[in-house]
Protein backbone atom coordinates (compact mmCIF):
# COMPACT_ATOMS: atom_id res chain seq x y z
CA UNK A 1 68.99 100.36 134.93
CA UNK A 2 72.39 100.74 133.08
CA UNK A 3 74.77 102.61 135.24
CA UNK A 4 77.12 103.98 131.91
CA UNK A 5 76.16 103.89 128.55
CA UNK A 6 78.91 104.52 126.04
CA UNK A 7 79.14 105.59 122.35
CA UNK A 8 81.62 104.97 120.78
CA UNK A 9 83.24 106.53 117.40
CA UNK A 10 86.25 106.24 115.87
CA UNK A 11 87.59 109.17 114.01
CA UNK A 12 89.50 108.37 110.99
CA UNK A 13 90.83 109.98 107.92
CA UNK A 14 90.17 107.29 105.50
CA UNK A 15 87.11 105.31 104.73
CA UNK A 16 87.56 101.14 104.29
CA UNK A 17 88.49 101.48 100.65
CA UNK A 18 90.83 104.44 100.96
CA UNK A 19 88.87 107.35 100.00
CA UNK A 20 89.64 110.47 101.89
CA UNK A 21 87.32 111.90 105.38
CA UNK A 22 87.89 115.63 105.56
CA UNK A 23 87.77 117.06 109.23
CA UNK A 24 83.97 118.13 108.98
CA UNK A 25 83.60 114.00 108.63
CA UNK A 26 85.13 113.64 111.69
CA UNK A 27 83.02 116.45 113.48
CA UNK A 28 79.72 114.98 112.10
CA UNK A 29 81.25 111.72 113.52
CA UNK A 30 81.19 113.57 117.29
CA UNK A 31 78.04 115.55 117.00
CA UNK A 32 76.27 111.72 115.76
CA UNK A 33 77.86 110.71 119.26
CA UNK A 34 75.91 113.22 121.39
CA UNK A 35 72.54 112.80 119.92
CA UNK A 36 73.05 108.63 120.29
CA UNK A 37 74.62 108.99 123.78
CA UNK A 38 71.40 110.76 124.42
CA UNK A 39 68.90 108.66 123.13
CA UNK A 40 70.37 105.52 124.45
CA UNK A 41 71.05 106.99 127.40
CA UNK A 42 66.67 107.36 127.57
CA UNK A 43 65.89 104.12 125.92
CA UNK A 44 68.36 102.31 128.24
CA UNK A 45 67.73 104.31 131.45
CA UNK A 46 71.11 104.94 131.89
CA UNK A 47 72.45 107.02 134.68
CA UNK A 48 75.85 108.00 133.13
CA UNK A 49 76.80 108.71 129.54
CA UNK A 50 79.77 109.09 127.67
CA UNK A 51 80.81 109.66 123.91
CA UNK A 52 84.90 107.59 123.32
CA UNK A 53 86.03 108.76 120.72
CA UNK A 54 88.96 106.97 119.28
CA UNK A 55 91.47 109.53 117.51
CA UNK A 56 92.95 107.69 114.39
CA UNK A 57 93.52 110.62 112.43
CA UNK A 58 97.43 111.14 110.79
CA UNK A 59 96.83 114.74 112.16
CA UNK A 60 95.16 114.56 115.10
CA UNK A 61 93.30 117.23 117.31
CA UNK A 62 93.08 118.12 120.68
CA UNK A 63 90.31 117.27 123.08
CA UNK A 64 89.76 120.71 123.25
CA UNK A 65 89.30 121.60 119.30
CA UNK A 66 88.12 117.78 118.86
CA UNK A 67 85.34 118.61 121.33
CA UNK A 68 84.87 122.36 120.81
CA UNK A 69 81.28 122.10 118.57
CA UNK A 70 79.53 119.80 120.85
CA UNK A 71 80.83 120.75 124.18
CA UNK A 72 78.36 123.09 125.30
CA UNK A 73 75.13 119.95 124.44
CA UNK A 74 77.48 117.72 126.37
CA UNK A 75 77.77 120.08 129.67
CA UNK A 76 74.03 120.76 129.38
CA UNK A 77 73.34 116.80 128.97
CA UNK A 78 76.12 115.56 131.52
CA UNK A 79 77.53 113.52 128.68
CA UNK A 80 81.10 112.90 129.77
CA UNK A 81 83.97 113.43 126.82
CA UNK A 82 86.63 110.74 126.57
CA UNK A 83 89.48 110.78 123.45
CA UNK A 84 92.28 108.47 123.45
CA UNK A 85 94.93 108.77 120.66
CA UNK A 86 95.42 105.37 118.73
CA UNK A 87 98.94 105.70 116.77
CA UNK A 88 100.02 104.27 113.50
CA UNK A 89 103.23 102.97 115.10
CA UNK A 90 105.20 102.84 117.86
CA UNK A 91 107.27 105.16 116.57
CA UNK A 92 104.76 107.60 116.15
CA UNK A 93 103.79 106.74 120.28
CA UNK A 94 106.95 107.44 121.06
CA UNK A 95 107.17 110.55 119.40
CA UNK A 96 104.23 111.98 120.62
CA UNK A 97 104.96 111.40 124.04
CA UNK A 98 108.24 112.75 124.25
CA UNK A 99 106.79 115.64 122.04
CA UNK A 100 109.28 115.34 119.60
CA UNK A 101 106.53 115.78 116.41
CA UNK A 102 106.36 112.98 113.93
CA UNK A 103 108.57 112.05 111.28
């Protein structure tokens, strides 16, 4: 028995070699999550599940619209939705959590 079984995905806005992911990328990127949080959860008889998603986007969602098109499989499959916000800078840190926008 596995007691959590996590998928992870980082969501980016470039590939390796610098050609450009468009939002819908980043949304396939989630909905991918689900359906592998599910089957591993199964093959790996796993009692929790959870999709981390790693938010590396220059404009980055909310949990809320990052989640919005999957939310609904995830209640119904008690797959728990984590999204933590990985900044280009410092700066950029700092900015966002004094919600002062970014430069």
């Amino acid at each position: 028995m596995t007691d959590w079984l996590l998928e992870l995905k980082a969501l980016c806005d470039r590939t390796n070699t610098g050609g450009h992911i468009g939002n819908q990328g980043a949304r396939d990127a989630v909905t991918k999550g689900i359906v592998q949080a599910r089957a591993y959860r199964s093959t790996q008889n796993g009692v929790q599940a959870a999709l981390c998603c790693f938010e590396m986007r220059a404009t980055e969602e909310d949990d809320a619209q990052c989640f919005a098109h999957v939310n609904d499989e995830a209640t119904t499959n008690a797959i728990h939705l984590w999204r933590w916000v990985l900044y280009r800078s410092a700066d950029d840190a700092r900015m966002a959590r004094y919600h002062l926008g970014r430069p």
